[in-house]
PDB file of N, CA and C in Angstrom:
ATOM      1  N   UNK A   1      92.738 -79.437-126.965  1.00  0.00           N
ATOM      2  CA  UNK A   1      94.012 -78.797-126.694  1.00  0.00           C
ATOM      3  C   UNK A   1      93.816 -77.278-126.598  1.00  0.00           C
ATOM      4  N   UNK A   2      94.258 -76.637-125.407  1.00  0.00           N
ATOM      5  CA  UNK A   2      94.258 -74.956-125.099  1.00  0.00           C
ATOM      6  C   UNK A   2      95.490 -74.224-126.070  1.00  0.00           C
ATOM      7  N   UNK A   3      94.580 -73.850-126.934  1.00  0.00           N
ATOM      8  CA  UNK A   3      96.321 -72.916-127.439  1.00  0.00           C
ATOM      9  C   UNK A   3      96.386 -72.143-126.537  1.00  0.00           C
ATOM     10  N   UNK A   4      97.832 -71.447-126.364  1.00  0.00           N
ATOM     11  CA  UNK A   4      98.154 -70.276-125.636  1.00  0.00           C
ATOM     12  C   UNK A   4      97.730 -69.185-125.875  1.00  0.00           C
ATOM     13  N   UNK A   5      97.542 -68.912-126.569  1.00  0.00           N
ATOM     14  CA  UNK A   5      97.177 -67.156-127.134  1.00  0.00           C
ATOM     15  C   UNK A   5      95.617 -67.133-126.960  1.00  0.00           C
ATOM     16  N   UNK A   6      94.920 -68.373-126.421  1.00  0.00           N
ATOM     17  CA  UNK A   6      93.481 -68.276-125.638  1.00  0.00           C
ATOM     18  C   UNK A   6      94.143 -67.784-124.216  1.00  0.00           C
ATOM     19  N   UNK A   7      94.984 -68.193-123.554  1.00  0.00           N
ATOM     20  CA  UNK A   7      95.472 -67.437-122.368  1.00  0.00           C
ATOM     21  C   UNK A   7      95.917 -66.101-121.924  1.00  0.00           C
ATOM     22  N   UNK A   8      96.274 -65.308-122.942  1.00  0.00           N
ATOM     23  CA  UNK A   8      96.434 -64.021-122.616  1.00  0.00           C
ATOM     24  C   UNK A   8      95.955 -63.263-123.438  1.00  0.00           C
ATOM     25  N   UNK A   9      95.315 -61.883-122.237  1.00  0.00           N
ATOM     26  CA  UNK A   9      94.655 -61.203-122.215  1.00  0.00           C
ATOM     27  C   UNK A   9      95.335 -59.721-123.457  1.00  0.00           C
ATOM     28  N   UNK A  10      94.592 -59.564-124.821  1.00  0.00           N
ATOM     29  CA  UNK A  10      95.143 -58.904-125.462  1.00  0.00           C
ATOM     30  C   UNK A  10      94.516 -57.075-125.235  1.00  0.00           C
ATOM     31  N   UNK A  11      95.464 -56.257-124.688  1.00  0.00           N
ATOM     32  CA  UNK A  11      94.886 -55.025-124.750  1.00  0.00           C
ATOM     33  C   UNK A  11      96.306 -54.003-124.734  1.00  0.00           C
ATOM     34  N   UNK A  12      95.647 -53.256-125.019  1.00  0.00           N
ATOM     35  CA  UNK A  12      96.358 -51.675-125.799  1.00  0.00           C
ATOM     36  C   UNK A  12      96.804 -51.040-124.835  1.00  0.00           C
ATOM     37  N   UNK A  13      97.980 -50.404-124.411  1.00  0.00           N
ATOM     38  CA  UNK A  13      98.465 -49.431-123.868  1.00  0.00           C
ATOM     39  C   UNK A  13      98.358 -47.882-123.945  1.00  0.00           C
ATOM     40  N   UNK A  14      97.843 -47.566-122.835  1.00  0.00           N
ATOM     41  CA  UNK A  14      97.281 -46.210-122.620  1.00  0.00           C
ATOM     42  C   UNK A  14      98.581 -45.520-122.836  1.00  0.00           C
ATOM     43  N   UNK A  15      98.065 -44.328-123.219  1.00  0.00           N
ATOM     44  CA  UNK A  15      99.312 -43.292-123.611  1.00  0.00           C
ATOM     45  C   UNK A  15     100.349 -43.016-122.035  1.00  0.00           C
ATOM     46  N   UNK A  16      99.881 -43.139-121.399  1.00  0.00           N
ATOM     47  CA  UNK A  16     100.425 -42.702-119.659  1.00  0.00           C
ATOM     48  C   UNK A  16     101.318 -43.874-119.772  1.00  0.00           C
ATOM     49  N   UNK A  17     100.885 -45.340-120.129  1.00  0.00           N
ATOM     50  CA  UNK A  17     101.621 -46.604-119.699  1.00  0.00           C
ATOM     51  C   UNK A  17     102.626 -46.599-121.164  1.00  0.00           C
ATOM     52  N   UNK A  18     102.673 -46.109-121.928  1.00  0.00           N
ATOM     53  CA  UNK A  18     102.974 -46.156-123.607  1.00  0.00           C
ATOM     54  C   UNK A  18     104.531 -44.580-123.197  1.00  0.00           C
ATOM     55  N   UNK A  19     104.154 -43.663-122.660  1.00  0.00           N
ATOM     56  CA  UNK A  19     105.395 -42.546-122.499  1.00  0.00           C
ATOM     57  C   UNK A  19     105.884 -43.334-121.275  1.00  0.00           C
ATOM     58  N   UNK A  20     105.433 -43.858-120.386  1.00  0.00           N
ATOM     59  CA  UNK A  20     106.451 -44.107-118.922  1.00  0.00           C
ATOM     60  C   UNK A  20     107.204 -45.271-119.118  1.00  0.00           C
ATOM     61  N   UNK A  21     107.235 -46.264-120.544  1.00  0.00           N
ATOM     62  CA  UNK A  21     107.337 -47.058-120.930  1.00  0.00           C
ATOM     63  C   UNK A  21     108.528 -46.499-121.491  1.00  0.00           C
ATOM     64  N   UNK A  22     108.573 -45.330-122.402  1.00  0.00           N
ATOM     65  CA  UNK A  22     109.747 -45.245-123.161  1.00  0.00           C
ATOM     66  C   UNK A  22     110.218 -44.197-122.536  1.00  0.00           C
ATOM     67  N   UNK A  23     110.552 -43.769-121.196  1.00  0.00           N
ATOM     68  CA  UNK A  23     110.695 -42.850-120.252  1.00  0.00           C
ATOM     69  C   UNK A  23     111.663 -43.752-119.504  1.00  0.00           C
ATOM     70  N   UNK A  24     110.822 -44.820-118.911  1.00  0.00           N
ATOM     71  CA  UNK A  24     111.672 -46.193-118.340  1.00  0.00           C
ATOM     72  C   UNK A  24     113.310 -46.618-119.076  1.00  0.00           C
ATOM     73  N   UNK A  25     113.179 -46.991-120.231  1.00  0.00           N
ATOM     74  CA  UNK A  25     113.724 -47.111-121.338  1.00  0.00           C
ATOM     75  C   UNK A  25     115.003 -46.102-121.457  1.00  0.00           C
ATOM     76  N   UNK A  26     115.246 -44.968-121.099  1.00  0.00           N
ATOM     77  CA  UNK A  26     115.411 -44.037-121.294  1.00  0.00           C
ATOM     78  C   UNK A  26     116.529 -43.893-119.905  1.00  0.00           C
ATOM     79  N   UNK A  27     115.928 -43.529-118.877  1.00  0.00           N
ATOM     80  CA  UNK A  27     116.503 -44.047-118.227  1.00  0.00           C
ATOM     81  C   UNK A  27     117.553 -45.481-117.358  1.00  0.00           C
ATOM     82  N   UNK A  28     116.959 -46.828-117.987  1.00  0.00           N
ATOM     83  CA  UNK A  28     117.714 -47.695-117.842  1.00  0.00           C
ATOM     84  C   UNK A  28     119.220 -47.614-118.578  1.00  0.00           C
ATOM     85  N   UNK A  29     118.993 -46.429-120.052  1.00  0.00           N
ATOM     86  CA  UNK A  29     120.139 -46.770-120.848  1.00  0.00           C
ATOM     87  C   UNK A  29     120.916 -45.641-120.454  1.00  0.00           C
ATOM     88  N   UNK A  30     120.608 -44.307-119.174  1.00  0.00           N
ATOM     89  CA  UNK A  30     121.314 -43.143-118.801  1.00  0.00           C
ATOM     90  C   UNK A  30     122.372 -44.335-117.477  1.00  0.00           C
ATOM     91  N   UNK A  31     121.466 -45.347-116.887  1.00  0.00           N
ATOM     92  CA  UNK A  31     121.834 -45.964-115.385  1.00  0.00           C
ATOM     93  C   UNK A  31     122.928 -46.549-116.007  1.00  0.00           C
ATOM     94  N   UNK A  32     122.701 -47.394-117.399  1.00  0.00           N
ATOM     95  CA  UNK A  32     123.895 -48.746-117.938  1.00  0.00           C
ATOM     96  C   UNK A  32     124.958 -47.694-118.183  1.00  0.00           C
ATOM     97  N   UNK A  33     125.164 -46.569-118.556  1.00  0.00           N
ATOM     98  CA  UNK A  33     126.507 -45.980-119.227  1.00  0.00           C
ATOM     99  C   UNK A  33     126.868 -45.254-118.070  1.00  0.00           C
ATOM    100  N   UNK A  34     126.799 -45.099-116.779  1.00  0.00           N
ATOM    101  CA  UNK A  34     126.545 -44.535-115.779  1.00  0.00           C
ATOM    102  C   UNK A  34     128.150 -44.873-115.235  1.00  0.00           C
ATOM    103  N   UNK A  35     128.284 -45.547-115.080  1.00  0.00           N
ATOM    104  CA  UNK A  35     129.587 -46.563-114.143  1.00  0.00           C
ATOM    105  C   UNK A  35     130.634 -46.251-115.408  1.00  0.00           C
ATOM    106  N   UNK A  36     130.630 -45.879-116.165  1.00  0.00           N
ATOM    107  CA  UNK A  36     131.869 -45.978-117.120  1.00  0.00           C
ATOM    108  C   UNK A  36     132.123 -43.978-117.126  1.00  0.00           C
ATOM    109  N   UNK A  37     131.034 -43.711-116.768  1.00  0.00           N
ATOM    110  CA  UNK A  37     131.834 -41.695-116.696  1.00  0.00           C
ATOM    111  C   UNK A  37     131.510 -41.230-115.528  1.00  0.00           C
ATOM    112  N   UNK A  38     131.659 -42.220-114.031  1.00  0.00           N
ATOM    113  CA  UNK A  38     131.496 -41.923-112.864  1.00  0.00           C
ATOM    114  C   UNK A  38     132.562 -41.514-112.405  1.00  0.00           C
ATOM    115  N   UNK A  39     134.023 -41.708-113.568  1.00  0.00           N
ATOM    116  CA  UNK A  39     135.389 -40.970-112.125  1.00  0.00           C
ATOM    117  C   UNK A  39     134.868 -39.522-112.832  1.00  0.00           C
ATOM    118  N   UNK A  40     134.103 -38.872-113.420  1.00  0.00           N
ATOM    119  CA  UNK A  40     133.678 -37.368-113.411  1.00  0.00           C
ATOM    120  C   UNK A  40     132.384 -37.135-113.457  1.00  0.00           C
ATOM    121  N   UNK A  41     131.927 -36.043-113.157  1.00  0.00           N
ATOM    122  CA  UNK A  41     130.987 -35.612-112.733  1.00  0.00           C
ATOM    123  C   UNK A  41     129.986 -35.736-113.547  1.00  0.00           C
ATOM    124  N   UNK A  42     130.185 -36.006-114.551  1.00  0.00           N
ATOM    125  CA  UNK A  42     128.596 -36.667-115.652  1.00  0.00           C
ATOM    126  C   UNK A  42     128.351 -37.862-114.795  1.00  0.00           C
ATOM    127  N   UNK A  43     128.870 -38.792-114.660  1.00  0.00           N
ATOM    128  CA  UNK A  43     128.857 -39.780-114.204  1.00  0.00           C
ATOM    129  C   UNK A  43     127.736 -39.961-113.073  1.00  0.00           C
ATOM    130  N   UNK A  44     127.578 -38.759-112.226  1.00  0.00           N
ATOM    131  CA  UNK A  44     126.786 -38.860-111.355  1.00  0.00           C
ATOM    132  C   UNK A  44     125.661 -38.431-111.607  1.00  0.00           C
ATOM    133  N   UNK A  45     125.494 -37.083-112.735  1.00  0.00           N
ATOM    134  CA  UNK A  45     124.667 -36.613-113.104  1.00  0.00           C
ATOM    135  C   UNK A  45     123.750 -37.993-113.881  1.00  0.00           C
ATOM    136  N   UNK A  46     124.440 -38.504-114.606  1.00  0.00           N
ATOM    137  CA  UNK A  46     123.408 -39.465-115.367  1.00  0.00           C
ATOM    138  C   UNK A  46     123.008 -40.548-114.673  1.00  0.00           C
ATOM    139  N   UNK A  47     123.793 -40.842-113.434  1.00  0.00           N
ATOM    140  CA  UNK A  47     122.861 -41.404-112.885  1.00  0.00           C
ATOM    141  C   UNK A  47     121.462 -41.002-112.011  1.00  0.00           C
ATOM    142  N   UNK A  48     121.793 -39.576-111.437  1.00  0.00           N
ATOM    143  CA  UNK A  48     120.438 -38.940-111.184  1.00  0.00           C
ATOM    144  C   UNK A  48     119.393 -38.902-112.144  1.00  0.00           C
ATOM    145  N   UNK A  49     119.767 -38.314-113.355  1.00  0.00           N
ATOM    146  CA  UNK A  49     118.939 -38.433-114.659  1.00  0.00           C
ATOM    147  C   UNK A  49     118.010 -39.948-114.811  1.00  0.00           C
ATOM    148  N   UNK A  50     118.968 -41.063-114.828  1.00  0.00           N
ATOM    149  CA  UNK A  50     118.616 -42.398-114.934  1.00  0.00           C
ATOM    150  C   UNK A  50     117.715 -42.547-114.202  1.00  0.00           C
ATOM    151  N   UNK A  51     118.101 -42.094-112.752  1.00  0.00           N
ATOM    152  CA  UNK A  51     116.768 -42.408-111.871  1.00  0.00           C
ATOM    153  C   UNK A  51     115.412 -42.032-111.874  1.00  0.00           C
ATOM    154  N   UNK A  52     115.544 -40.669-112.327  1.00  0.00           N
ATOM    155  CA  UNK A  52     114.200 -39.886-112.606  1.00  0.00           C
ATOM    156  C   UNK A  52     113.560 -40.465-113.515  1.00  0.00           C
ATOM    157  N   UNK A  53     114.089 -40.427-114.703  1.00  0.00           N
ATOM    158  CA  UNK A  53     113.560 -40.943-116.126  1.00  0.00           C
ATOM    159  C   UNK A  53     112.948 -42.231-115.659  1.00  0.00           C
ATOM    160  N   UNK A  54     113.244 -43.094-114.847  1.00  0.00           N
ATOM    161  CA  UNK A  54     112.879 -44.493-114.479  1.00  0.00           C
ATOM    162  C   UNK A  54     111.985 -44.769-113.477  1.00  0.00           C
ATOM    163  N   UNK A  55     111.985 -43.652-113.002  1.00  0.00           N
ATOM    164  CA  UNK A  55     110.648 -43.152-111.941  1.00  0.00           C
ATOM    165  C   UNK A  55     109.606 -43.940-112.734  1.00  0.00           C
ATOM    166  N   UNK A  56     108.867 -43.042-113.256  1.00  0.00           N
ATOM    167  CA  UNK A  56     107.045 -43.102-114.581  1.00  0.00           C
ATOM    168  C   UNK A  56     107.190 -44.137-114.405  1.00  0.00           C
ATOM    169  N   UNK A  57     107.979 -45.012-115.010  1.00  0.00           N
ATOM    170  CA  UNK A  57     108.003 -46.584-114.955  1.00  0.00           C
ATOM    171  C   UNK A  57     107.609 -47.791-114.039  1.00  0.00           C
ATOM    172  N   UNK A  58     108.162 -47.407-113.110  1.00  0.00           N
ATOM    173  CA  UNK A  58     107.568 -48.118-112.122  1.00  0.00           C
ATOM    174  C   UNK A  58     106.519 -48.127-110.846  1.00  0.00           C
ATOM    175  N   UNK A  59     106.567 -46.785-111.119  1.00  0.00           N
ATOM    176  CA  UNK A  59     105.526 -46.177-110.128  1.00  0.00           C
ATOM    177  C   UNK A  59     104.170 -46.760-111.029  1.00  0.00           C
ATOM    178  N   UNK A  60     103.953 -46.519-112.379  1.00  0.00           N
ATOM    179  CA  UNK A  60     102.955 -46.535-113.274  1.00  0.00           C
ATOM    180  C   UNK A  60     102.540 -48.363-113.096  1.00  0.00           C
ATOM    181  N   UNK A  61     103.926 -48.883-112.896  1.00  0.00           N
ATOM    182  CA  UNK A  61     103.897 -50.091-113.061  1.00  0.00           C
ATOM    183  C   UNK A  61     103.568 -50.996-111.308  1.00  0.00           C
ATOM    184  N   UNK A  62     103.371 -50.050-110.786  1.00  0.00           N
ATOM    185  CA  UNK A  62     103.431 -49.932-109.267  1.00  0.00           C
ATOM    186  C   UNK A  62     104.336 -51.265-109.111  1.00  0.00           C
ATOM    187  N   UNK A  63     105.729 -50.914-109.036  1.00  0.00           N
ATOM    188  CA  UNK A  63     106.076 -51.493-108.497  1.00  0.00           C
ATOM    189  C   UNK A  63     107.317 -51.008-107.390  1.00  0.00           C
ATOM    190  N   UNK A  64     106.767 -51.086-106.070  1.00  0.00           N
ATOM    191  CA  UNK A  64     106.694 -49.719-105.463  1.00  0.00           C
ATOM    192  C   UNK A  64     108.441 -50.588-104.705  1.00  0.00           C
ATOM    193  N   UNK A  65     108.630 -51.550-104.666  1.00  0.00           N
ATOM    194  CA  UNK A  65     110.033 -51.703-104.213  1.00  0.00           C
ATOM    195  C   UNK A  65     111.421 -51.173-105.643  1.00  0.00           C
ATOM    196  N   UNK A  66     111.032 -50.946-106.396  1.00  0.00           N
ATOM    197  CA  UNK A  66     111.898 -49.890-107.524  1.00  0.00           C
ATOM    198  C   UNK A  66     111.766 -49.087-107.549  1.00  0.00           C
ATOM    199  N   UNK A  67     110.428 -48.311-107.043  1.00  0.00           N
ATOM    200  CA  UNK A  67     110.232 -47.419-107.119  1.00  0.00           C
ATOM    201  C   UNK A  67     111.202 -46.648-105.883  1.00  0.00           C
ATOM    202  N   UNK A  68     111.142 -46.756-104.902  1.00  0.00           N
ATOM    203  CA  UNK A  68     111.867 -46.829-103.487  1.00  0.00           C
ATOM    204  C   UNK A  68     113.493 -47.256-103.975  1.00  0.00           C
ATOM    205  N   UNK A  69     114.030 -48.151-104.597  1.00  0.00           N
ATOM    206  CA  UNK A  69     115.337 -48.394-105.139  1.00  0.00           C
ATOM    207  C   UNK A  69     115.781 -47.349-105.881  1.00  0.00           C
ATOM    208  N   UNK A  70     114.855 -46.433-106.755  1.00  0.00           N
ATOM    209  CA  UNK A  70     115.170 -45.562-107.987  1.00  0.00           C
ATOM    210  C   UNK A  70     114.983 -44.447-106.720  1.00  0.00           C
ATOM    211  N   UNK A  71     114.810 -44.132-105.429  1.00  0.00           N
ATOM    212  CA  UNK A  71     114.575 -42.874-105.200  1.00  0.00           C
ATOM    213  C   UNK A  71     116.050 -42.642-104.320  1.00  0.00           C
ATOM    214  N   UNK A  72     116.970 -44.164-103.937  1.00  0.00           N
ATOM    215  CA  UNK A  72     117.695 -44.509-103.556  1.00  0.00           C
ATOM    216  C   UNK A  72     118.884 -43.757-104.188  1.00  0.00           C
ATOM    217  N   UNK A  73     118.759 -44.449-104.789  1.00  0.00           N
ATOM    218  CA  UNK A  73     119.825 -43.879-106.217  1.00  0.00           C
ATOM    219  C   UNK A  73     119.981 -42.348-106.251  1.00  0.00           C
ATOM    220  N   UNK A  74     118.769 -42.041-106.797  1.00  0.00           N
ATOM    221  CA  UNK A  74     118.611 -40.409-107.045  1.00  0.00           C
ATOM    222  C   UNK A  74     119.220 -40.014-106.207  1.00  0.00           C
ATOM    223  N   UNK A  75     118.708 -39.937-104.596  1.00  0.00           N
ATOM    224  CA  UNK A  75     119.260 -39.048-103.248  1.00  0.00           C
ATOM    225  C   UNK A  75     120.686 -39.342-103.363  1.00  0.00           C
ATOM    226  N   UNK A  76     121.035 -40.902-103.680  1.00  0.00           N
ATOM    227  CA  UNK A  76     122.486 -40.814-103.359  1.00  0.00           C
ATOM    228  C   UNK A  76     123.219 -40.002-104.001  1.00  0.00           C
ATOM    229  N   UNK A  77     123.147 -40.472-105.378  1.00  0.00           N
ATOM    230  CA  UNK A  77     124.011 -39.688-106.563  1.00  0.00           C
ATOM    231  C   UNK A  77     124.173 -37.754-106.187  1.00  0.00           C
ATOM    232  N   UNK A  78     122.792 -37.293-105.759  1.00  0.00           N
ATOM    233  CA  UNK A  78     122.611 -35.661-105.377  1.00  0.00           C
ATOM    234  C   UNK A  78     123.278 -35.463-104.275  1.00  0.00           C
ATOM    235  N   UNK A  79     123.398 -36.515-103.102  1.00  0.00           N
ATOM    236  CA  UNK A  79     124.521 -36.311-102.305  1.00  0.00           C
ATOM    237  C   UNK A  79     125.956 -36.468-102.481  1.00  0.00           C
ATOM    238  N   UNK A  80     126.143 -37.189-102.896  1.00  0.00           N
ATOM    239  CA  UNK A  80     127.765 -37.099-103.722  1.00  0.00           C
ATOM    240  C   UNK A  80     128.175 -35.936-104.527  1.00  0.00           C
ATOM    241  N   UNK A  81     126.920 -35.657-105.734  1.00  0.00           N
ATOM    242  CA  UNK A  81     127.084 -34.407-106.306  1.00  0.00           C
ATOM    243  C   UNK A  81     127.323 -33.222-105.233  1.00  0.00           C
ATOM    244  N   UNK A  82     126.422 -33.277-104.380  1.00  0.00           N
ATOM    245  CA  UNK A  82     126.793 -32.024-103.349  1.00  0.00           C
ATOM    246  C   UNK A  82     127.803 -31.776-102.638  1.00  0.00           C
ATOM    247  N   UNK A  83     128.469 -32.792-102.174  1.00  0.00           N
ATOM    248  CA  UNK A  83     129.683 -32.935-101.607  1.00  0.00           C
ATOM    249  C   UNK A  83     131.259 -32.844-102.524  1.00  0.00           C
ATOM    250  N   UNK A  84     130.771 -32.746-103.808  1.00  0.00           N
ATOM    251  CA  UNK A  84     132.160 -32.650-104.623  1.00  0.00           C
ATOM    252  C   UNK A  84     131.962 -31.390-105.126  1.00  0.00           C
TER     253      UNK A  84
END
């Protein structure tokens, strides 16, 4: 019988993958409160914030269709900001 924990591969997180990790983090929880102070202008700000912060994350994590979603976001939110 294979236990499981013969199946995965145990290793340590580099400090780069260990900050973009709680950078990620960081930003997911600026994106979730985002929609509740969007009729004012924090609202947009934290979602720009959200996006940045969430950048490290996935880029690190290459995962380059979030990465492209999070740059989405950003531009939008800075265009709205600019326009109000």
């Amino acid at each position: 019988m294979v236990k499981l924990k013969n199946l995965v591969k145990e290793r340590k997180l580099t400090p780069v993958e260990r900050l973009s990790n709680r950078l990620g983090y960081m930003g997911a929880a600026f994106i979730m409160i985002s929609p509740y102070l969007l009729p004012e202008a924090i609202g947009a700000v934290t979602y720009v914030a959200g996006g940045i912060l969430s950048l490290p994350q996935v880029f690190v994590a290459k995962q380059w269709n979030l990465v492209v979603v999070n740059l989405n976001v950003t531009l939008g939110y800075l265009i709205y900001l600019y326009n109000t």
